[in-house]
C-alpha atoms as a PDB file:
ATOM      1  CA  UNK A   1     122.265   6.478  24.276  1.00  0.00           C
ATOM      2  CA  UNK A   2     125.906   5.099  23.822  1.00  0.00           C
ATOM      3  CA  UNK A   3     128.637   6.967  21.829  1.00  0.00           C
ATOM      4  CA  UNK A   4     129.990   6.030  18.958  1.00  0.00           C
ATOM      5  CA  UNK A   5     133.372   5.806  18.221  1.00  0.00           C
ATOM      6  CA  UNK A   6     134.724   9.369  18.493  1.00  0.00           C
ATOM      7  CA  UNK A   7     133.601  12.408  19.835  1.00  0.00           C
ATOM      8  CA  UNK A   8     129.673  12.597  20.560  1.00  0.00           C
ATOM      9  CA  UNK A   9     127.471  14.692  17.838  1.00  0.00           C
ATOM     10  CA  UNK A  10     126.012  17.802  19.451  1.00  0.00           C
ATOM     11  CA  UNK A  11     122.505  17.661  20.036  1.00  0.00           C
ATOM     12  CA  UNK A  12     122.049  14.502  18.223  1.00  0.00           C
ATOM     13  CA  UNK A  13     123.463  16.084  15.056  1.00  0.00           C
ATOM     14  CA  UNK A  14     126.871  14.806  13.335  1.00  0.00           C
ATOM     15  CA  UNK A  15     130.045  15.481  14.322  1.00  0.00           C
ATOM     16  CA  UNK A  16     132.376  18.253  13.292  1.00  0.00           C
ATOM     17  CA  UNK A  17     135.333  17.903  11.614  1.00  0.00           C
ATOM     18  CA  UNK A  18     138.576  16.863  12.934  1.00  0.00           C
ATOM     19  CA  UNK A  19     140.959  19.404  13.001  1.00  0.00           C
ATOM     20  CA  UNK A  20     144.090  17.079  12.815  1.00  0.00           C
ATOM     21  CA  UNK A  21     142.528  15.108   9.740  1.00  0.00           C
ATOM     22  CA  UNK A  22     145.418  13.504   7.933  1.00  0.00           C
ATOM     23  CA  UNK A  23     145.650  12.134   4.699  1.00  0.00           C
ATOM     24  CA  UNK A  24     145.306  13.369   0.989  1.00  0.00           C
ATOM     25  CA  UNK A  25     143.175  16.586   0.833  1.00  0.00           C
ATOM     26  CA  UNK A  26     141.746  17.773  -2.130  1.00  0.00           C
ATOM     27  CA  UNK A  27     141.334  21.488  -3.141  1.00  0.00           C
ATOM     28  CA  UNK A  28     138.002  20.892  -4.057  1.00  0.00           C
ATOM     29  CA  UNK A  29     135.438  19.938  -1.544  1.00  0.00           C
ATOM     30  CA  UNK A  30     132.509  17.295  -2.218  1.00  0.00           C
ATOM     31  CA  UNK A  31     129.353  18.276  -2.757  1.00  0.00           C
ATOM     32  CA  UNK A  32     126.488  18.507   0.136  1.00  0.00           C
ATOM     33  CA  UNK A  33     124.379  15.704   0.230  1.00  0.00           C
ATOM     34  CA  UNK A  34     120.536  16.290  -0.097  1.00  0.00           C
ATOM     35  CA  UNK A  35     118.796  17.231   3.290  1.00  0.00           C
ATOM     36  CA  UNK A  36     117.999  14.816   5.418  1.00  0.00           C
ATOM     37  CA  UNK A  37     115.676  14.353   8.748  1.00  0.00           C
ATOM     38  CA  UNK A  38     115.675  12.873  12.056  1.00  0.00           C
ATOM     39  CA  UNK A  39     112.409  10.566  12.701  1.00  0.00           C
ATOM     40  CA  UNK A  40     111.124   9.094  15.896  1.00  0.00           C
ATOM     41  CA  UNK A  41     110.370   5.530  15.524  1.00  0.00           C
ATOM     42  CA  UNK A  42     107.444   4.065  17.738  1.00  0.00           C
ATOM     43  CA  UNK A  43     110.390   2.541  20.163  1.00  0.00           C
ATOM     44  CA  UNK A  44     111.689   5.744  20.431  1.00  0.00           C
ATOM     45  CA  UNK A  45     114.810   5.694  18.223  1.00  0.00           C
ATOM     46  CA  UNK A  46     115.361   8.422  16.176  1.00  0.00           C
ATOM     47  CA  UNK A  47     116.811   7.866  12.680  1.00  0.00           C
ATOM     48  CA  UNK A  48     117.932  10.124   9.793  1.00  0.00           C
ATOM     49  CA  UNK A  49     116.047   9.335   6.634  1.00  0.00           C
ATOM     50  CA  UNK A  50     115.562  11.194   3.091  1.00  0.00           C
ATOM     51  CA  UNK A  51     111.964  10.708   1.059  1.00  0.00           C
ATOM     52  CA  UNK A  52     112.156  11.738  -2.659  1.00  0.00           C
ATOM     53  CA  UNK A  53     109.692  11.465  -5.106  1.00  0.00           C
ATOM     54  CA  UNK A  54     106.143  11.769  -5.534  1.00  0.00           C
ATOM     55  CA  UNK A  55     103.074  10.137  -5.534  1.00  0.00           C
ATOM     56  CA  UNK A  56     102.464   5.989  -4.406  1.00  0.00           C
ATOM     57  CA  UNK A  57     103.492   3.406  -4.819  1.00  0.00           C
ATOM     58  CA  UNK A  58     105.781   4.117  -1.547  1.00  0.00           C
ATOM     59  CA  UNK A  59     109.393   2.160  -1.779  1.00  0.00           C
ATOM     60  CA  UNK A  60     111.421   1.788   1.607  1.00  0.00           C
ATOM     61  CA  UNK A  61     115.319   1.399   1.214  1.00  0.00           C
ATOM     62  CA  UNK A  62     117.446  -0.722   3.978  1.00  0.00           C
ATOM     63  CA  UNK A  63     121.243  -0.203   3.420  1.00  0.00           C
ATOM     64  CA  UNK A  64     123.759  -2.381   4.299  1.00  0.00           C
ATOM     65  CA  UNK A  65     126.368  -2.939   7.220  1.00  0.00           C
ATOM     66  CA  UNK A  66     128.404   0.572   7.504  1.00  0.00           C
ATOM     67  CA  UNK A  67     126.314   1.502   4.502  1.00  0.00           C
ATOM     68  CA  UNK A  68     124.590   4.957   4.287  1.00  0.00           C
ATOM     69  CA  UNK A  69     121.194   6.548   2.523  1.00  0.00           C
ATOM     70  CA  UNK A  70     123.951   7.486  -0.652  1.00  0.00           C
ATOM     71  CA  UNK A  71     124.489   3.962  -0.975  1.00  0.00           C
ATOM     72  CA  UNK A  72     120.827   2.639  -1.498  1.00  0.00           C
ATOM     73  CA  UNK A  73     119.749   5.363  -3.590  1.00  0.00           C
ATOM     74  CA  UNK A  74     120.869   3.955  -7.004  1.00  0.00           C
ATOM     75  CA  UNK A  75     118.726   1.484  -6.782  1.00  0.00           C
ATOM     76  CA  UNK A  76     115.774   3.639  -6.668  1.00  0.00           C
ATOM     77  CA  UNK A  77     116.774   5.512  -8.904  1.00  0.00           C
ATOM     78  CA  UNK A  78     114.334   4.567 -11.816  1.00  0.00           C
ATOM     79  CA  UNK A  79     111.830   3.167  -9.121  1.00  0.00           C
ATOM     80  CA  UNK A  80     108.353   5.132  -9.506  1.00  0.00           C
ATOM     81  CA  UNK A  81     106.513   6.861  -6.955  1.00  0.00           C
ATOM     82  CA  UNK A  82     107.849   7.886  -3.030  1.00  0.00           C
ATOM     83  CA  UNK A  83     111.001   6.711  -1.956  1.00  0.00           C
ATOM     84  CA  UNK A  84     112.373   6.644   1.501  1.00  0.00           C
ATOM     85  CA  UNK A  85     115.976   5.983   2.151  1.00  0.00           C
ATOM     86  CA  UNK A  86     116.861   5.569   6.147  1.00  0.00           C
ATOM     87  CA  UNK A  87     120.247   5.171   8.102  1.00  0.00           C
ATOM     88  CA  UNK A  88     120.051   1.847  10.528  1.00  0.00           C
ATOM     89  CA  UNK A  89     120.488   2.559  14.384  1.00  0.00           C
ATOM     90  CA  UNK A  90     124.293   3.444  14.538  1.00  0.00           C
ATOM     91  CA  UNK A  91     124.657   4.800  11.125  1.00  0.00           C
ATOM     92  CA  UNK A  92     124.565   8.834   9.907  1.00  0.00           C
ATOM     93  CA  UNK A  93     122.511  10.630  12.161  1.00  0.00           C
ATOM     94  CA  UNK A  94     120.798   7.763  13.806  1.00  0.00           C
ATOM     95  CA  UNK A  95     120.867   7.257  17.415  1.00  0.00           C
ATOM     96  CA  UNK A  96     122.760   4.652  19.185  1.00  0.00           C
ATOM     97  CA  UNK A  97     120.405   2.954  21.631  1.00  0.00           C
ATOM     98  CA  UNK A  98     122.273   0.684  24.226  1.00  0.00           C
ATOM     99  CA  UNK A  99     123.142  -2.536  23.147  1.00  0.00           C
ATOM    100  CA  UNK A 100     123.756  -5.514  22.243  1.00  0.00           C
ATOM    101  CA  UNK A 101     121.420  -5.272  19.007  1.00  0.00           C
ATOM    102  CA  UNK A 102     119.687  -7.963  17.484  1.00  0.00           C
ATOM    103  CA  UNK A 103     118.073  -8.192  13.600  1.00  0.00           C
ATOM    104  CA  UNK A 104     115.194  -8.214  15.385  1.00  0.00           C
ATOM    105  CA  UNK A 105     116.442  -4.528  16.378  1.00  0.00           C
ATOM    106  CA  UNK A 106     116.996  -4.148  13.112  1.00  0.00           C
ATOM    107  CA  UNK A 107     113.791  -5.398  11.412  1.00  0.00           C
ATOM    108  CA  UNK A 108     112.122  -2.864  14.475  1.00  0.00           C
ATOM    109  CA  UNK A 109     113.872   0.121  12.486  1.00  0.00           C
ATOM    110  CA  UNK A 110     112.691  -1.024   8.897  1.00  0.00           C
ATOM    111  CA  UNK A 111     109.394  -1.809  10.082  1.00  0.00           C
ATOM    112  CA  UNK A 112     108.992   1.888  11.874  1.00  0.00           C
ATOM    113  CA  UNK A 113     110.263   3.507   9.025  1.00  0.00           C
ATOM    114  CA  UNK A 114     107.530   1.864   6.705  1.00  0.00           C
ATOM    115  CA  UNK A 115     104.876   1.926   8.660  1.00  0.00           C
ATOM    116  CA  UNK A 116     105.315   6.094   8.867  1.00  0.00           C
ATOM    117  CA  UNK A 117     105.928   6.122   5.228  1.00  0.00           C
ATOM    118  CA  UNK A 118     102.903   3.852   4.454  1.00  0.00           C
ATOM    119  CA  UNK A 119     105.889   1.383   2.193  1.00  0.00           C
ATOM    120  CA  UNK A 120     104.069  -0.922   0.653  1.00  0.00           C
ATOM    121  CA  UNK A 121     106.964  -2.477  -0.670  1.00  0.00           C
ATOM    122  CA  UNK A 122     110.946  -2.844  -0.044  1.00  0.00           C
ATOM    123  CA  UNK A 123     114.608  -3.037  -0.910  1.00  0.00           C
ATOM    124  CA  UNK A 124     116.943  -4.657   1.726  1.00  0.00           C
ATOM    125  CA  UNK A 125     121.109  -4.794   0.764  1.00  0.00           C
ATOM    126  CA  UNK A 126     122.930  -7.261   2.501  1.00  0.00           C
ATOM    127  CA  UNK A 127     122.499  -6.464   5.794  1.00  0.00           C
ATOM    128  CA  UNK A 128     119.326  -4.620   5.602  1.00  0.00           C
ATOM    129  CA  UNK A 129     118.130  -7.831   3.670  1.00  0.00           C
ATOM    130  CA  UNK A 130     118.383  -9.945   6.560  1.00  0.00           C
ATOM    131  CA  UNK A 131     116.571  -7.092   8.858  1.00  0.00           C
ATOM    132  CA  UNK A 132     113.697  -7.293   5.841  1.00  0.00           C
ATOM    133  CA  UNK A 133     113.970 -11.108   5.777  1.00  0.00           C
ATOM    134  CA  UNK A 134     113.654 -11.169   9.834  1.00  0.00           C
ATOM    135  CA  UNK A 135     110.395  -8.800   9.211  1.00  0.00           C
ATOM    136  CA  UNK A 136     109.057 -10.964   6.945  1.00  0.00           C
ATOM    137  CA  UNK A 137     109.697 -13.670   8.773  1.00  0.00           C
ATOM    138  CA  UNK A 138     107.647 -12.297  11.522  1.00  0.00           C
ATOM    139  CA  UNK A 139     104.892 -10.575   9.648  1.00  0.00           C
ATOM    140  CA  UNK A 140     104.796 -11.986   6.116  1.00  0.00           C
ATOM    141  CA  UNK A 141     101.920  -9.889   4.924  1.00  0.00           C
ATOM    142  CA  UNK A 142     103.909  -6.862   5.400  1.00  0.00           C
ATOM    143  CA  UNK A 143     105.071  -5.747   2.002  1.00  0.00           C
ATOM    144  CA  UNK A 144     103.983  -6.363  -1.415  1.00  0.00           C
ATOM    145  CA  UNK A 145     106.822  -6.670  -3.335  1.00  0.00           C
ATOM    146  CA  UNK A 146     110.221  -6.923  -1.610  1.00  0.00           C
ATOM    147  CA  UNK A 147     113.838  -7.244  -3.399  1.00  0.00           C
ATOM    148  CA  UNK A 148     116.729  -8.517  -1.680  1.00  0.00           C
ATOM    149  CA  UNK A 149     120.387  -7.848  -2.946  1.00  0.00           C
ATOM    150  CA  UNK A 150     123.215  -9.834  -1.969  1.00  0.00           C
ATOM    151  CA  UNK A 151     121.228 -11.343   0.662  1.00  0.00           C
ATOM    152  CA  UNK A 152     123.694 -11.580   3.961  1.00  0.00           C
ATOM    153  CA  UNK A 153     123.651 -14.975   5.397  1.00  0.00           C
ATOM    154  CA  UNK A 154     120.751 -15.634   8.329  1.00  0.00           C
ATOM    155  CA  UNK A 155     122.346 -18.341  10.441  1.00  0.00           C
ATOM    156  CA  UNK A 156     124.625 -15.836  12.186  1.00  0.00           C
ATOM    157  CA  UNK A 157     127.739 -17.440  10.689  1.00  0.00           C
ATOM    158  CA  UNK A 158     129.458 -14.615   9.399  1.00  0.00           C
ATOM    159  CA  UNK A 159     132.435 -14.573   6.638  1.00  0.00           C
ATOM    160  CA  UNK A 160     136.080 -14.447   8.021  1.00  0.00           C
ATOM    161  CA  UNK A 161     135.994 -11.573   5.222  1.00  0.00           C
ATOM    162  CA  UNK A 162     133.095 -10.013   6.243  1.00  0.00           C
ATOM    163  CA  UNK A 163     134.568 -10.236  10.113  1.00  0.00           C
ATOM    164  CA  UNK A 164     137.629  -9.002   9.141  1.00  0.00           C
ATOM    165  CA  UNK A 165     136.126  -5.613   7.375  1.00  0.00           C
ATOM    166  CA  UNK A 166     134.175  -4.594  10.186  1.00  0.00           C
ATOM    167  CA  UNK A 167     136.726  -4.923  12.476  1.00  0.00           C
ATOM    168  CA  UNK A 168     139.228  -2.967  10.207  1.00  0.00           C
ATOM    169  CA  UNK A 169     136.607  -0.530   9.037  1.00  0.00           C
ATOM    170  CA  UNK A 170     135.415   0.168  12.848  1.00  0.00           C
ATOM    171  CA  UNK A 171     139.018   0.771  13.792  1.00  0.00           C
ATOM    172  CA  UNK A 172     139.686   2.960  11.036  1.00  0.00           C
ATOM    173  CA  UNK A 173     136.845   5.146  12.422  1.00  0.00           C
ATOM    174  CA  UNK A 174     137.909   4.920  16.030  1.00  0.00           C
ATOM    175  CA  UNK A 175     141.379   6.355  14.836  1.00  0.00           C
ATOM    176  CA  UNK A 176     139.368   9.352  13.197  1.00  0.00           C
ATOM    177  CA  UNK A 177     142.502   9.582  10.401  1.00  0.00           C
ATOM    178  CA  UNK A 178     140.883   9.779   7.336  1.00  0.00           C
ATOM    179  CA  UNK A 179     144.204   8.019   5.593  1.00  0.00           C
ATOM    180  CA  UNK A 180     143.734   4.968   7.730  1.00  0.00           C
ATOM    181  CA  UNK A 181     139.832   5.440   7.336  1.00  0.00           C
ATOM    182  CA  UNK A 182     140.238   5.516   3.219  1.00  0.00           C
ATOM    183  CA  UNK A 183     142.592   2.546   3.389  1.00  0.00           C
ATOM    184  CA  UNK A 184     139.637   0.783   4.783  1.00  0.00           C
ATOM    185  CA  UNK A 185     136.968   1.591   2.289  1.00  0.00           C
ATOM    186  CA  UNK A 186     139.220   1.272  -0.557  1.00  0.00           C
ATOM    187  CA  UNK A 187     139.554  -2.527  -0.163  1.00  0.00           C
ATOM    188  CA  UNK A 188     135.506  -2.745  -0.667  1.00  0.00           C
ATOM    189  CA  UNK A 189     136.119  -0.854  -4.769  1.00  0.00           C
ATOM    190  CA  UNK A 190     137.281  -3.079  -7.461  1.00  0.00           C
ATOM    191  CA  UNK A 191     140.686  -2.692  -8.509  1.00  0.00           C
ATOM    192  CA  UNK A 192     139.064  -1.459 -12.028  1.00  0.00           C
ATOM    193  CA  UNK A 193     137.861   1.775 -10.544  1.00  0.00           C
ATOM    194  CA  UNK A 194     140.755   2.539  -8.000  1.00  0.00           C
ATOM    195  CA  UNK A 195     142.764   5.763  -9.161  1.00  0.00           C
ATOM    196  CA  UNK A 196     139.710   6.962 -11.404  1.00  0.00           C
ATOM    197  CA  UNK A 197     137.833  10.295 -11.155  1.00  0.00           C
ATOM    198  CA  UNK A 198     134.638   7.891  -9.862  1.00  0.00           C
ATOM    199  CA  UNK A 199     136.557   6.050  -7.465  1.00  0.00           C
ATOM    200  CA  UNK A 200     138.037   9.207  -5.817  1.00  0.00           C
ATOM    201  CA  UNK A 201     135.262  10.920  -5.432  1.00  0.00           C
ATOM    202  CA  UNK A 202     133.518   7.833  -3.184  1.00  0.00           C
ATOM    203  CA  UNK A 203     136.713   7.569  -1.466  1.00  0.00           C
ATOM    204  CA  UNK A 204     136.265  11.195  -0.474  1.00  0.00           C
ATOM    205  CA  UNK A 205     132.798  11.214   0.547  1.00  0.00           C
ATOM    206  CA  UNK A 206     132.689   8.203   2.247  1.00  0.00           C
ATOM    207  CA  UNK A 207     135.998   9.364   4.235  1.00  0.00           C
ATOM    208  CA  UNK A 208     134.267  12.675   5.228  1.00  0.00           C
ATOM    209  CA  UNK A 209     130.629  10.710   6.078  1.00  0.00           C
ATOM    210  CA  UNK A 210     132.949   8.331   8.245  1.00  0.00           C
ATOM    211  CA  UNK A 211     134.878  11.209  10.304  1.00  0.00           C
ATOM    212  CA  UNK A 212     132.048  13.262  10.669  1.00  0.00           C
ATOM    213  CA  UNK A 213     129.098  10.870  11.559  1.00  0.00           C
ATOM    214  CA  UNK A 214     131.434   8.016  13.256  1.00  0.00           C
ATOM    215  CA  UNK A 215     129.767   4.083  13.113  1.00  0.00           C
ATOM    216  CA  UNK A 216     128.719   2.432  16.195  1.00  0.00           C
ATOM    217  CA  UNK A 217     130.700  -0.610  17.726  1.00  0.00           C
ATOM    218  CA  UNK A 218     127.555  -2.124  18.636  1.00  0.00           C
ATOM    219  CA  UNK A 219     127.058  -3.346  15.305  1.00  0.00           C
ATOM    220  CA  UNK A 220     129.585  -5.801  16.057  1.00  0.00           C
ATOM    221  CA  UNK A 221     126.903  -7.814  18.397  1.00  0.00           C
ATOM    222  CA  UNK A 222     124.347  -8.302  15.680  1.00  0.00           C
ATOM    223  CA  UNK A 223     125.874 -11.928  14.932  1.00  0.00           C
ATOM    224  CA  UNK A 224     125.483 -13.211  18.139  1.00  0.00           C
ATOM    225  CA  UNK A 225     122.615 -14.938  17.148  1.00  0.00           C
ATOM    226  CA  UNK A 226     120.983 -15.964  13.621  1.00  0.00           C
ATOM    227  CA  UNK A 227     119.280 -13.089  11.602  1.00  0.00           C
ATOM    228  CA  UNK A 228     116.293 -15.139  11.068  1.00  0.00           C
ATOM    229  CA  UNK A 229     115.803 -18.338  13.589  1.00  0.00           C
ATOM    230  CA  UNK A 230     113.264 -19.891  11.437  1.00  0.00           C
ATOM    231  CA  UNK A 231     114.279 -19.541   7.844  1.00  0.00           C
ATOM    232  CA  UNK A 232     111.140 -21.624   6.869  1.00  0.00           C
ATOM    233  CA  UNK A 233     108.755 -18.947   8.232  1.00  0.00           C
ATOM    234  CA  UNK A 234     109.556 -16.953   4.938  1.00  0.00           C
ATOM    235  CA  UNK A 235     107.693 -19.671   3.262  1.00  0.00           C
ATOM    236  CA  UNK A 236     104.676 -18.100   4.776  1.00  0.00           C
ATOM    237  CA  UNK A 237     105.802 -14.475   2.051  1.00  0.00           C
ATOM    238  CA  UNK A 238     102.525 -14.063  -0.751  1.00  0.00           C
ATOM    239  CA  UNK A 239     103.973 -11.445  -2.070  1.00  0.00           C
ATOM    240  CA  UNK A 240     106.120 -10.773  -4.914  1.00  0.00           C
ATOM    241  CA  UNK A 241     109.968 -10.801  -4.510  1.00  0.00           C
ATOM    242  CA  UNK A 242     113.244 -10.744  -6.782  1.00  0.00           C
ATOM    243  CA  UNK A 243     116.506 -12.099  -4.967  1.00  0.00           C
ATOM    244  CA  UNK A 244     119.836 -11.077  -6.330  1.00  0.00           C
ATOM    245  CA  UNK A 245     122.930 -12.147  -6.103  1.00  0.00           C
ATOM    246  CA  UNK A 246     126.602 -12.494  -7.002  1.00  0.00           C
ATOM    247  CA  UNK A 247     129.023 -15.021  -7.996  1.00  0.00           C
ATOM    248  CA  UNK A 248     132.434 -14.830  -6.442  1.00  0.00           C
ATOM    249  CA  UNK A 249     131.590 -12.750  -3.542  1.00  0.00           C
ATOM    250  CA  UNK A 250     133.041 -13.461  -0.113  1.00  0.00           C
ATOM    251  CA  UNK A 251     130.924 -11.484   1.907  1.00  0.00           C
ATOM    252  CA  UNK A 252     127.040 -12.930   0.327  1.00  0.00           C
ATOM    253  CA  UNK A 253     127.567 -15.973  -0.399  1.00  0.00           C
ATOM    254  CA  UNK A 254     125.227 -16.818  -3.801  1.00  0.00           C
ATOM    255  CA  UNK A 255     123.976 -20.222  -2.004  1.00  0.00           C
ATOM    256  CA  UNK A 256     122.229 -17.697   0.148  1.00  0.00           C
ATOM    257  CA  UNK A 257     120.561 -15.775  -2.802  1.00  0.00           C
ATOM    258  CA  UNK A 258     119.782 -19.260  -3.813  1.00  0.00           C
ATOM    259  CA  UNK A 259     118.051 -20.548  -0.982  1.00  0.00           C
ATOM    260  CA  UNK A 260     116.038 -17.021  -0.367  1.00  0.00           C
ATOM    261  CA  UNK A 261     115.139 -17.534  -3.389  1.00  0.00           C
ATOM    262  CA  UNK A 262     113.507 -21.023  -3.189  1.00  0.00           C
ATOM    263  CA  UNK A 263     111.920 -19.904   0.233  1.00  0.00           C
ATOM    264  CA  UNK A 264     110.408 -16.816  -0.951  1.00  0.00           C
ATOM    265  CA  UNK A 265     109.225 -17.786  -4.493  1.00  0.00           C
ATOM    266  CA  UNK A 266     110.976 -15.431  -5.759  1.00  0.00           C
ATOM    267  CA  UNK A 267     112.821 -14.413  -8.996  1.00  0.00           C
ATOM    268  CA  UNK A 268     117.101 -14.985  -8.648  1.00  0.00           C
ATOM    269  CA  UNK A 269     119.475 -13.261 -10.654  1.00  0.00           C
ATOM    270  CA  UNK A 270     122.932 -13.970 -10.270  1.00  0.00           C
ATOM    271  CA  UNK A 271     125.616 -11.726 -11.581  1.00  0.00           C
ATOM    272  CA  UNK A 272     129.022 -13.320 -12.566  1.00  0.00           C
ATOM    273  CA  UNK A 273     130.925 -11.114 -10.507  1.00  0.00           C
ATOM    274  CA  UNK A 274     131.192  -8.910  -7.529  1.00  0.00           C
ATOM    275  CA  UNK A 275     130.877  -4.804  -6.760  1.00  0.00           C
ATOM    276  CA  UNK A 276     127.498  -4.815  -9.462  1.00  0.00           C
ATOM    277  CA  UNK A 277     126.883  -1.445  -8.267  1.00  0.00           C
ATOM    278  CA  UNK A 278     130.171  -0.610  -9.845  1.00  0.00           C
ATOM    279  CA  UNK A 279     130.305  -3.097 -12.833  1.00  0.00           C
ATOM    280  CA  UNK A 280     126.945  -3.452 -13.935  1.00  0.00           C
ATOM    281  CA  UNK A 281     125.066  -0.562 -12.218  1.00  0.00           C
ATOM    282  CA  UNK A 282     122.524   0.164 -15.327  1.00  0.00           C
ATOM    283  CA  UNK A 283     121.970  -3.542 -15.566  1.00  0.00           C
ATOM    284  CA  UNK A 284     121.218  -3.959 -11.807  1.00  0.00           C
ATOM    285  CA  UNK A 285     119.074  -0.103 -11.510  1.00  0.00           C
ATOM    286  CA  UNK A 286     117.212  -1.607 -14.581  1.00  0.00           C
ATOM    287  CA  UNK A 287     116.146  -5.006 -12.803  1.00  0.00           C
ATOM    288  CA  UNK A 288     114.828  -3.278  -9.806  1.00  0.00           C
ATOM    289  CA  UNK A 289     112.643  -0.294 -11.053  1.00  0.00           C
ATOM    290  CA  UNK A 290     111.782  -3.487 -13.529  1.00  0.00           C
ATOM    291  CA  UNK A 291     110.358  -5.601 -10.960  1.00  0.00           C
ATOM    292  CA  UNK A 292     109.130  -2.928  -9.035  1.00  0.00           C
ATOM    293  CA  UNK A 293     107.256  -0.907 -10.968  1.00  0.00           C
ATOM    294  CA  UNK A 294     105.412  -3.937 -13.073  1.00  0.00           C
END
């Protein structure tokens, strides 16, 4: 397995903290995260996941590019039944297999995941949308329901923003300073919850997640070729699905949502403007335990 940027986690586990960490400290430390385990996936690749709930239907989560199992679990948070939450190859405690990686690589991961959870249906952000899309795409019966928020585009024509914030963010964490690693994630908050109680706290747990679990460079490769090759395979989805997306956003653009939208036969929402999980986060929970739990 390839390193990530940093030192490597002992035994597979996440990294220590650095003991020249710079930046603002806070006398009070954030909160431990809920325990987590390490799965081994059919291809072999191990990857840290969390299950809460009880009871069926089972929900599978798919978080976004340097996004983490804290991220996706809003979403499910009024969802009924099990819920599993899982780090991508390259993320948290997930290995980092050799690459380059594919979406195909990526729609491998989901698809393990679910198929040990028994998921009958799923939630893909951004890019863990396109990894859901690419499994669909390739096995259509899959999943009953599926919802996809602020779809990522599939043609492997990325946004000069969205190029631009992996690059910075995957420097950031290759530094290992947490002040040049909170610059980074504090140009994805809205300017409305910068300097609040809320918007510290992320800053601070996202800071520590970064130093200690690092974020693989490999996920700089997966745009070397389109997410899905054959969009119009999707067409080929029975299921139910809800598509949602956001006016205004740089990084998913809403013609995107649009067009998943018309493939899929699903619902579209479109919010009027970007960081929902921030701005309209009851609105957008409510919409997804909604659709899923009908």
């Amino acid at each position: 397995m390839r390193k990530r940027f940093g030192p490597p986690p002992p035994d597979g586990g996440p990294r220590s903290q650095r003991v020249d960490r710079t930046g603002p400290r806070s006398g009070r430390p954030t909160l431990p995260g809920p325990a987590t385990e390490l799965v081994t996936l059919p291809s072999g690749v191990r990857v840290e996941q969390l299950t809460t709930g009880t009871g069926e239907p089972m929900t599978v989560f798919a978080h976004g590019l340097a996004g983490d199992i804290g991220g996706t679990r809003p979403l499910g948070s009024a969802v009924t039944g099990r819920r599993t939450f899982f780090q991508f190859r390259g993320h948290g405690r997930s290995d980092v297999p050799p690459g380059p990686w594919t979406f195909g690589d990526l729609a491998g991961d989901l698809r393990g995941v679910a198929d040990l959870a028994g998921a009958t249906r799923a939630v893909g952000v951004s890019m863990g949308a396109g990894a859901l899309c690419r499994l669909l795409a390739e096995t259509p019966d899959r999943f009953e329901r599926v919802v996809l928020y602020l779809p990522a585009p599939l043609d492997g024509r990325r946004p000069d923003a969205a190029v631009q914030r992996l690059d910075r963010l995957l420097a950031s964490v290759e530094s290992g300073e947490a002040a040049m690693i909170a610059d980074a994630v504090e140009s994805e908050l809205p300017p409305s919850v910068r300097n609040t109680p809320a918007g510290w706290s992320y800053l601070r747990q996202r800071v520590e997640q970064l130093q200690r679990d690092g974020l693989a460079p490999e996920l700089a490769t997966l745009w070397t070729a389109p997410a899905v090759p054959d969009v119009s395979l999707l067409k080929a989805f029975h299921g139910r699905a809800l598509v949602l997306g956001c006016r205004d956003d740089e990084i998913h653009p809403v013609s995107w949502a649009e067009r998943l939208a018309e493939l899929l036969g699903a619902d579209l929402h479109v919010y009027d403007r970007p960081a929902v999980l921030w701005t309209n986060r009851n609105d957008l929970r409510d919409r997804v335990s909604t659709f899923l739990n009908a």
